[in-house]
C-alpha atoms as a PDB file:
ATOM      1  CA  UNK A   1       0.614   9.026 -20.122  1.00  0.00           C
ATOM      2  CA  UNK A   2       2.972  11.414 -21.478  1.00  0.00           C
ATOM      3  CA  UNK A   3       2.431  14.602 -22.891  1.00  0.00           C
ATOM      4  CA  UNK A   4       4.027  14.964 -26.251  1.00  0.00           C
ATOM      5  CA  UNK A   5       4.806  18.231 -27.973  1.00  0.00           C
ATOM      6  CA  UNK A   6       5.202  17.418 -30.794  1.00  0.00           C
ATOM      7  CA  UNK A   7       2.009  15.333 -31.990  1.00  0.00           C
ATOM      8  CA  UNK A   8       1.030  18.316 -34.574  1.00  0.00           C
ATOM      9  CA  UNK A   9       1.227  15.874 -38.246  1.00  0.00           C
ATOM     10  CA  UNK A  10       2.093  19.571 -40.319  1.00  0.00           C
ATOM     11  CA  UNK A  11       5.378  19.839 -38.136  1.00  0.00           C
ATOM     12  CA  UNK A  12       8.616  19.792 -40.524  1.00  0.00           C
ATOM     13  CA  UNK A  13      11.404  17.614 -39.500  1.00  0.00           C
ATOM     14  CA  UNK A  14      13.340  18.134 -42.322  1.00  0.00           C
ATOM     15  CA  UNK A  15      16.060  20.596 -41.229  1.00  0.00           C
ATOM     16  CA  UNK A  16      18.942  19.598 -39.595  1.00  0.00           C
ATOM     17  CA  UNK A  17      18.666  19.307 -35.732  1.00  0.00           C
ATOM     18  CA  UNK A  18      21.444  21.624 -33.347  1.00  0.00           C
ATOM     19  CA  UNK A  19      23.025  18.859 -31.437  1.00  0.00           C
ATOM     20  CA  UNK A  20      24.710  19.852 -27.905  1.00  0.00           C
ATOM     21  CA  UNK A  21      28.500  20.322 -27.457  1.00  0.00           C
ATOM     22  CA  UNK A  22      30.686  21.877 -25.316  1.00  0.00           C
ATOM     23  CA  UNK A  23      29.765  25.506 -26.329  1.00  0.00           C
ATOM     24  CA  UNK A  24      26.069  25.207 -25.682  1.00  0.00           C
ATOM     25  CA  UNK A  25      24.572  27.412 -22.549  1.00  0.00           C
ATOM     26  CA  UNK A  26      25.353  26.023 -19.421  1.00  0.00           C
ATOM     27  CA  UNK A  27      22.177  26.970 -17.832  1.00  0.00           C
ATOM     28  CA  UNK A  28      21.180  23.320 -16.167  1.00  0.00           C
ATOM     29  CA  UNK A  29      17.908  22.009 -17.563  1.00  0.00           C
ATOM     30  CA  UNK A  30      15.347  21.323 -15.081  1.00  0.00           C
ATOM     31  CA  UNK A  31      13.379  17.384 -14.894  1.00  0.00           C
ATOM     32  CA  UNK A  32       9.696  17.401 -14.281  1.00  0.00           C
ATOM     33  CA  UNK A  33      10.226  15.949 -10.798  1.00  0.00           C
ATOM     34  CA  UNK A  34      12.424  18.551  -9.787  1.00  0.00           C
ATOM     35  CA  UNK A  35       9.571  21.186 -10.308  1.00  0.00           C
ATOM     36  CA  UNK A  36       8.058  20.593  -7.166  1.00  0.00           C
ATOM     37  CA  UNK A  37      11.021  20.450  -5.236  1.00  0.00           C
ATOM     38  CA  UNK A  38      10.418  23.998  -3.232  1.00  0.00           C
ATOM     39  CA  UNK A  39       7.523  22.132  -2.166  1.00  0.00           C
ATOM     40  CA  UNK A  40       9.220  19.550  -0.737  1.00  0.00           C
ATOM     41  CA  UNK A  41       9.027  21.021   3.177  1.00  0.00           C
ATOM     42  CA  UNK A  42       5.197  20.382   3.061  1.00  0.00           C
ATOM     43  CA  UNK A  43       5.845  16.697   3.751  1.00  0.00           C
ATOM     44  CA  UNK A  44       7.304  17.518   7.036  1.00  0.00           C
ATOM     45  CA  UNK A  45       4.125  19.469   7.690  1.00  0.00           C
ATOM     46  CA  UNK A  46       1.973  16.473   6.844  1.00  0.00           C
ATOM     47  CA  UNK A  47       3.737  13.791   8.700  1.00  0.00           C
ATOM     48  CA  UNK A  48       6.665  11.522   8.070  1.00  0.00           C
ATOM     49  CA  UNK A  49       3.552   8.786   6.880  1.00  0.00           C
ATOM     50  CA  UNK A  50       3.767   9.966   3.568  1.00  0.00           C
ATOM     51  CA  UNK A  51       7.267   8.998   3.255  1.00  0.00           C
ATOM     52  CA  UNK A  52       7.632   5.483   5.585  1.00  0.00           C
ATOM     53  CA  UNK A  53       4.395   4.106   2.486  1.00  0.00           C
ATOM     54  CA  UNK A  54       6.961   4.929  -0.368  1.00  0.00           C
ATOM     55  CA  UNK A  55       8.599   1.486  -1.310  1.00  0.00           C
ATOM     56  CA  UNK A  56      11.893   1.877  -3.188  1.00  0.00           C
ATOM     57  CA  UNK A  57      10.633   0.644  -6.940  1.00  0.00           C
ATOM     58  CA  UNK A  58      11.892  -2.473  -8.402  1.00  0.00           C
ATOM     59  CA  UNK A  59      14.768  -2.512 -11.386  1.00  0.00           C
ATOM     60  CA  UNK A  60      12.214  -1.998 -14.404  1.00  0.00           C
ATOM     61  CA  UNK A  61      14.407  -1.251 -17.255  1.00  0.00           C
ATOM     62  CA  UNK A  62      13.215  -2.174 -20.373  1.00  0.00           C
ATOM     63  CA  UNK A  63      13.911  -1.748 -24.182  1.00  0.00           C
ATOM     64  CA  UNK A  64      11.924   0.928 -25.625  1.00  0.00           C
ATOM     65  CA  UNK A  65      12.315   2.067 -29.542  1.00  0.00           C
ATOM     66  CA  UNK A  66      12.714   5.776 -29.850  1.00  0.00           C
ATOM     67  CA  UNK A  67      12.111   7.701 -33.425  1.00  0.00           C
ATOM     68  CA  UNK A  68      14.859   9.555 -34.700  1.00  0.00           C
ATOM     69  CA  UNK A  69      15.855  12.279 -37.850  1.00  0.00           C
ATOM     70  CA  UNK A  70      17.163   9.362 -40.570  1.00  0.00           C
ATOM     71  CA  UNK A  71      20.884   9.265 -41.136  1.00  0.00           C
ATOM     72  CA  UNK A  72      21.549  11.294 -37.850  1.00  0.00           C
ATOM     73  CA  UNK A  73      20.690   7.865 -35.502  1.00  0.00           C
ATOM     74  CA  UNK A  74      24.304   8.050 -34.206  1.00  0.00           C
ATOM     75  CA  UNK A  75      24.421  12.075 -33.680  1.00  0.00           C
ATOM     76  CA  UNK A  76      21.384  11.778 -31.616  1.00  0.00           C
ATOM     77  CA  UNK A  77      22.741   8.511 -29.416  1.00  0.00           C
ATOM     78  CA  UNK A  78      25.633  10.794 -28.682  1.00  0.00           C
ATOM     79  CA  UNK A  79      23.242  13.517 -27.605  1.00  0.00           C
ATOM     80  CA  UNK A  80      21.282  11.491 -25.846  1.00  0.00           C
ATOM     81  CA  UNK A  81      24.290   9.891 -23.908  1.00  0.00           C
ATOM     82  CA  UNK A  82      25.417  13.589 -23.237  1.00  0.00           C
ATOM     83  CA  UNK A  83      22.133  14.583 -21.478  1.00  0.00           C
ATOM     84  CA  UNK A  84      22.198  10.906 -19.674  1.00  0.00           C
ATOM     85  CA  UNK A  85      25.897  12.345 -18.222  1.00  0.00           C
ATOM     86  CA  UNK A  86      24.936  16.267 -17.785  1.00  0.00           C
ATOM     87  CA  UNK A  87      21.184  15.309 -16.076  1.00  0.00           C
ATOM     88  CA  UNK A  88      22.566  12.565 -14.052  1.00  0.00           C
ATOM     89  CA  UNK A  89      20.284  10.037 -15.386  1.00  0.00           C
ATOM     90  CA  UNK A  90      22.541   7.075 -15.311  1.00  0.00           C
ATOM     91  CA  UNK A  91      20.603   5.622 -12.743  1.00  0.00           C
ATOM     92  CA  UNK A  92      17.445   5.572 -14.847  1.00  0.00           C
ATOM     93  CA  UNK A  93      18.916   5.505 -18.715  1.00  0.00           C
ATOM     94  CA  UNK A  94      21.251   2.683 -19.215  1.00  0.00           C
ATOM     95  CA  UNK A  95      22.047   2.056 -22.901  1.00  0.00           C
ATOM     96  CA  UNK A  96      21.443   3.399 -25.825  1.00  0.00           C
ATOM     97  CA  UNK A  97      22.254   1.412 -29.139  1.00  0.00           C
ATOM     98  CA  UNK A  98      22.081   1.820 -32.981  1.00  0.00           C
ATOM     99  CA  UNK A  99      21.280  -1.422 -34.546  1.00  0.00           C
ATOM    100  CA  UNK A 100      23.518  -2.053 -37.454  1.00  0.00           C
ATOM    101  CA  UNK A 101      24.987  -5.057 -39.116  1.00  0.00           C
ATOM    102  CA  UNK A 102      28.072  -6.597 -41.035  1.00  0.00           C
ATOM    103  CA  UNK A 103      27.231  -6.800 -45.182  1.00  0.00           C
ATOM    104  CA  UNK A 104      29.579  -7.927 -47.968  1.00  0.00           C
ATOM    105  CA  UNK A 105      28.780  -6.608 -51.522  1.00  0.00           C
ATOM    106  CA  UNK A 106      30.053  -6.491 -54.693  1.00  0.00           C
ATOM    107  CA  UNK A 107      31.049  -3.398 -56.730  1.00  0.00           C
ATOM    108  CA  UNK A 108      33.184  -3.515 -60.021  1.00  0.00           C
ATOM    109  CA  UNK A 109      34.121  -6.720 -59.001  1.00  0.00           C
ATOM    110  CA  UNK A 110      35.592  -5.641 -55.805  1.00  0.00           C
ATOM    111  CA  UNK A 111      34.438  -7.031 -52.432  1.00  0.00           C
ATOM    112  CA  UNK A 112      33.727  -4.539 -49.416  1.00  0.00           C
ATOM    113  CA  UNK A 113      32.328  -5.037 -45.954  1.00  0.00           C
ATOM    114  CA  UNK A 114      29.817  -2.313 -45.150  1.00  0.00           C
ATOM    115  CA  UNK A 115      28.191  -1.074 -41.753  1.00  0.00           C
ATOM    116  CA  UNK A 116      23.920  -0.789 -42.270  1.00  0.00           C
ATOM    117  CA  UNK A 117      21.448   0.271 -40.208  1.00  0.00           C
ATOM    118  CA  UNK A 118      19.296  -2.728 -39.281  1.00  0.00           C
ATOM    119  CA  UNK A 119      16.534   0.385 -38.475  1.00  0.00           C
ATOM    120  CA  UNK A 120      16.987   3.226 -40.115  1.00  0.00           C
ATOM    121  CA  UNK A 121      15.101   6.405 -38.503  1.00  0.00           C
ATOM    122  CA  UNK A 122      15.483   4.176 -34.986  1.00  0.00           C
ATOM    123  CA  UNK A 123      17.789   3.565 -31.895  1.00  0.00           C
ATOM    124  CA  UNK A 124      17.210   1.481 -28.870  1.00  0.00           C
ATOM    125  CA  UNK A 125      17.631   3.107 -25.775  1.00  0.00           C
ATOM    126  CA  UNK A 126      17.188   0.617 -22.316  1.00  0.00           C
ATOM    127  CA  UNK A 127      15.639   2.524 -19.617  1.00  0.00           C
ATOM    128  CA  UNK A 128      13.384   2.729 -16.547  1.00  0.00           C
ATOM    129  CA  UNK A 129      10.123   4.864 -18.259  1.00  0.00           C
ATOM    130  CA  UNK A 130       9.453   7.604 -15.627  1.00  0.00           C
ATOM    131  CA  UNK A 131       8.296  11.087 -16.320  1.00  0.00           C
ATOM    132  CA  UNK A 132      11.943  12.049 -16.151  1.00  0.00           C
ATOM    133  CA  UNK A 133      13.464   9.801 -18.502  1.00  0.00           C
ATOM    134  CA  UNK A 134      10.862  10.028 -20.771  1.00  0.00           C
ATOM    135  CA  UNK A 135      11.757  13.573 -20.835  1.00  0.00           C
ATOM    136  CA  UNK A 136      15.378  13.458 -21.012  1.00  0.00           C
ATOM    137  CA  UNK A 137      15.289  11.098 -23.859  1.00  0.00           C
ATOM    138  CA  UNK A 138      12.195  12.711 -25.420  1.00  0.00           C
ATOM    139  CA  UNK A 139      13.601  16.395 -25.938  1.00  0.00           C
ATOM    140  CA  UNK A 140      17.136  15.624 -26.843  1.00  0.00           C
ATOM    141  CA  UNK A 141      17.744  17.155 -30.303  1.00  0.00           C
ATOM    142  CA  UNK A 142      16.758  15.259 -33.214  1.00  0.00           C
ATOM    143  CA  UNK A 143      14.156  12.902 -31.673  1.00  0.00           C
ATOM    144  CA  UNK A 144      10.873  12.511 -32.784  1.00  0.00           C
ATOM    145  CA  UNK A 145       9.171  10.828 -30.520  1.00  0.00           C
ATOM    146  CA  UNK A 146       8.471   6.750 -28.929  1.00  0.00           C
ATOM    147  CA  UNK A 147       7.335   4.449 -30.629  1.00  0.00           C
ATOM    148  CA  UNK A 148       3.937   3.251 -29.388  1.00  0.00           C
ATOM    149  CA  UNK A 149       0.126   3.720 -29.001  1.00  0.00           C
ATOM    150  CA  UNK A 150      -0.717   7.477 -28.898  1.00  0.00           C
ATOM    151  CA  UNK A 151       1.531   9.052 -26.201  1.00  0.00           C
ATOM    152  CA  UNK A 152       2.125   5.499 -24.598  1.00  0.00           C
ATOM    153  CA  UNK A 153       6.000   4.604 -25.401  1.00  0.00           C
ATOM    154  CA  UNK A 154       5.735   0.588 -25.619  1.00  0.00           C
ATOM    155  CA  UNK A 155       8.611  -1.678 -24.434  1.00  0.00           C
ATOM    156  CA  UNK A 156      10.400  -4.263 -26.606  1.00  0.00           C
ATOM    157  CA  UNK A 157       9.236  -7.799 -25.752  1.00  0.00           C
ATOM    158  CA  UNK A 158      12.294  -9.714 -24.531  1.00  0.00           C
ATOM    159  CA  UNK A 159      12.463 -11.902 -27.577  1.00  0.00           C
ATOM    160  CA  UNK A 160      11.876  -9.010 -29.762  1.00  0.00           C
ATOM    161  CA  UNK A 161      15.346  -7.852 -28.243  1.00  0.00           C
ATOM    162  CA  UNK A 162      16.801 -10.975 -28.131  1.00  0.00           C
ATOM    163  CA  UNK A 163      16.361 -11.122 -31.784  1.00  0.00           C
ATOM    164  CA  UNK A 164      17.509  -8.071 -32.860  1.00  0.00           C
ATOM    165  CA  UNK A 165      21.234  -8.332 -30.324  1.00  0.00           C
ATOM    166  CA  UNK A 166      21.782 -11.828 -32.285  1.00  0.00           C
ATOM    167  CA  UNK A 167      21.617 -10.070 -35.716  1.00  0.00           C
ATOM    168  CA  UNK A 168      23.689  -7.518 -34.731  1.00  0.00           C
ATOM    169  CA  UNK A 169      26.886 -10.351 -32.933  1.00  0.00           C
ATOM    170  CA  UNK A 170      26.648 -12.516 -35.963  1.00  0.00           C
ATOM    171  CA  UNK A 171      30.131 -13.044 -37.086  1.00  0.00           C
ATOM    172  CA  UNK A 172      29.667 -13.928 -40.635  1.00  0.00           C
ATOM    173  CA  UNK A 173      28.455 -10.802 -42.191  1.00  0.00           C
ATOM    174  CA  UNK A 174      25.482 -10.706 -44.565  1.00  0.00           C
ATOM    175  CA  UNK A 175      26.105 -10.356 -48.543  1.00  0.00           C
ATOM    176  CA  UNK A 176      24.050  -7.666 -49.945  1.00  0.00           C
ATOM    177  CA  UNK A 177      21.693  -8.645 -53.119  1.00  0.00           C
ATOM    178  CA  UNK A 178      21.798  -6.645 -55.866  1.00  0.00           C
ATOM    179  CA  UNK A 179      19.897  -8.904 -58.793  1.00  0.00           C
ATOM    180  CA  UNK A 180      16.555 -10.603 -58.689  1.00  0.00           C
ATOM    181  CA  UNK A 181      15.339 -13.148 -61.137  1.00  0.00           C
ATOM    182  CA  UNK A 182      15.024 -12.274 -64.160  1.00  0.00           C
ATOM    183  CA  UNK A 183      18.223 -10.048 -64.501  1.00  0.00           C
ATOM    184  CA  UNK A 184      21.302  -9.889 -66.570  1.00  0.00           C
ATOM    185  CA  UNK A 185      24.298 -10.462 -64.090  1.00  0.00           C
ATOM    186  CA  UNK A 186      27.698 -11.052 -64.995  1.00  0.00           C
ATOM    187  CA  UNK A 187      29.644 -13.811 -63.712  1.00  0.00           C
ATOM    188  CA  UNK A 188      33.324 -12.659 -62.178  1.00  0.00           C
ATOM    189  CA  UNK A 189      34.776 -15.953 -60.348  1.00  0.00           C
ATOM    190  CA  UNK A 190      34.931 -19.399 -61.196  1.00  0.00           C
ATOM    191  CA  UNK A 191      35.439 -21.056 -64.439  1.00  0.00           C
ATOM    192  CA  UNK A 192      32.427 -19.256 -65.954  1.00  0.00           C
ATOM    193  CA  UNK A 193      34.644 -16.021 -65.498  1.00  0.00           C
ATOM    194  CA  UNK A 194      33.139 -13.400 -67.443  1.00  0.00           C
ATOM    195  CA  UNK A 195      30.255 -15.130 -68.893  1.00  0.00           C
ATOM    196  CA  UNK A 196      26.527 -12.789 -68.696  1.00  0.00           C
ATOM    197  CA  UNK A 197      23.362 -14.917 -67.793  1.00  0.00           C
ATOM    198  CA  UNK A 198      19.871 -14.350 -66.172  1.00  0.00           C
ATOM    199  CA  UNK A 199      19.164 -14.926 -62.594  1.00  0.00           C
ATOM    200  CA  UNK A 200      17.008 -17.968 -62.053  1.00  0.00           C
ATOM    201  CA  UNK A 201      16.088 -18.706 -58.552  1.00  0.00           C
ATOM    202  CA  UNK A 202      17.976 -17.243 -55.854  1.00  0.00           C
ATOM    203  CA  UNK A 203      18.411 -19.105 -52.320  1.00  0.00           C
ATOM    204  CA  UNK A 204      18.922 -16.213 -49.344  1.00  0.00           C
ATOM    205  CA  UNK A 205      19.961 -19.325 -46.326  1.00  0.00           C
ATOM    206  CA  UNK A 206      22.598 -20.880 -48.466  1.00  0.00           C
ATOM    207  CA  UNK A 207      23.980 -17.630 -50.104  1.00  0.00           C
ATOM    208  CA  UNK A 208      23.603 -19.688 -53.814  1.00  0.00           C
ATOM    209  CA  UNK A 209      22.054 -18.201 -56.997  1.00  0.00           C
ATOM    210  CA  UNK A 210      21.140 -20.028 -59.966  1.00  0.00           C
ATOM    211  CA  UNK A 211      22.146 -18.486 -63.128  1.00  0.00           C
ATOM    212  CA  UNK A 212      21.091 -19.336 -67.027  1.00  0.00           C
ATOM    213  CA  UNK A 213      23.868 -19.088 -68.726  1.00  0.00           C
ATOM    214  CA  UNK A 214      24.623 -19.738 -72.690  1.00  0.00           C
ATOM    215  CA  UNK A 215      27.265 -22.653 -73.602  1.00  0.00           C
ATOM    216  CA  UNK A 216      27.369 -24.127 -76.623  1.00  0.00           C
ATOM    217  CA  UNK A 217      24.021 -22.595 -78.248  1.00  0.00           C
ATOM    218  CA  UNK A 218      22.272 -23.820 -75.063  1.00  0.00           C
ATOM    219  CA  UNK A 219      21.068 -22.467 -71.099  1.00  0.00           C
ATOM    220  CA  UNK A 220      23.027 -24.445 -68.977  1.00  0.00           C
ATOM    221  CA  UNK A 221      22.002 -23.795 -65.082  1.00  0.00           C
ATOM    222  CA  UNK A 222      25.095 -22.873 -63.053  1.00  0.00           C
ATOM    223  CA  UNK A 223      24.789 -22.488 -59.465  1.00  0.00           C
ATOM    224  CA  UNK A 224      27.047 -20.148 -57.953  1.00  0.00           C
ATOM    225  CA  UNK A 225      27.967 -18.139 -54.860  1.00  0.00           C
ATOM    226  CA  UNK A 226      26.501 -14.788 -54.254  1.00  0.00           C
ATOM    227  CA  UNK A 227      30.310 -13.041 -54.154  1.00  0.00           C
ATOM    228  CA  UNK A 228      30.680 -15.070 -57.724  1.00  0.00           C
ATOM    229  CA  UNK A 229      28.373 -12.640 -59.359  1.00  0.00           C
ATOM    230  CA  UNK A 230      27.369  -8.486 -60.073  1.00  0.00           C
ATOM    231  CA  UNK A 231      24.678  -6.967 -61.837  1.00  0.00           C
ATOM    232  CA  UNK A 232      25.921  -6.165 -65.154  1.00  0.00           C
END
């Protein structure tokens, strides 16, 4: 459907993409449907028909998930919400989001709340897919391409989206994992304060772990809150 430049596999990504600013050469880039427009007269030659069959298109915007350099996801939404402002494509490209969500973790027995990437490498951007706004979002710097079959970008299903919005408004944040069974961790809240043991089984919906720990020559089980505990 769309002709992609940059389907060569032995392309390099690696260095760092020029993102616009203010500086950059004001020469106005030109869409694919405004190639034709000195053509546009030859309708009048043809007959007004042409014109009164043309039904103004239903709103089709849809969620589509568009590639991007990794750690530069927020970089390229800003670039991409310059060219939506510079090529007048509000009308066609509506939103453009980085997925991210809320985590707590532990670190030298200090608590922190962190911002992560639910996608890294991805953004979101809602849009109507023409050959226009596939190209305005397609050749902003640092974008690799649609995700999809071939050349065919493929929309989000609504529940996919659904999903992914709820993750992202969840008010209590998530608490970050650092130990799996079998590992030492050290205990650094509650009345086993300071006391090492092994990770038994670890429960991700209630936020509990189970840890061995030694008291009195024995393993005594101790379940605890993930915040209660750090690798040691």
């Amino acid at each position: 459907m769309y002709d992609d430049d940059y389907n060569n596999e032995d392309v390099d990504f690696d260095p760092e993409p020029v993102y616009l600013d203010n500086d950059a050469d004001d020469t106005e880039e030109e869409l694919p449907s405004q190639r034709g427009e000195r053509l546009g007269d030859v309708a009048s030659v043809l007959g007004d028909s042409l014109l009164d069959d043309k039904e103004e298109p239903e709103d089709e915007r849809k969620w589509y998930v568009v590639h991007c350099y990794s750690g530069q996801e927020n970089k390229v939404r800003h670039a991409i919400e310059q060219r939506i402002e510079t090529m007048g494509m509000q009308d066609k490209i509506f939103d453009v989001v980085v997925p991210t969500e809320e985590e707590i973790e532990v670190r030298e027995g200090k608590r922190r709340t962190i911002e992560r990437r639910v996608f890294p490498g991805y953004i979101l951007v809602q849009m109507i897919m023409d050959e226009d706004s596939w190209y305005v979002v397609r050749n902003t710097p640092g974008v690799t391409g649609f995700v999809g079959m071939g050349n065919e970008p493929t929309a989000l299903r609504p529940e996919e989206v659904s999903q992914i919005m709820r993750r992202m408004e969840a008010e209590a944040p998530k608490i970050k994992v650092t130990f799996r069974p079998g590992q030492k961790v050290r205990i650094i809240d509650g009345p086993f304060n300071e006391f090492i043991g092994t990770v038994g089984d670890i429960d991700m919906e209630k936020a509990k772990v189970r840890v061995l720990v030694s008291f009195f020559g024995r393993e005594t089980p101790v379940e605890l809150d993930f915040l209660q505990v750090e690798k040691a």
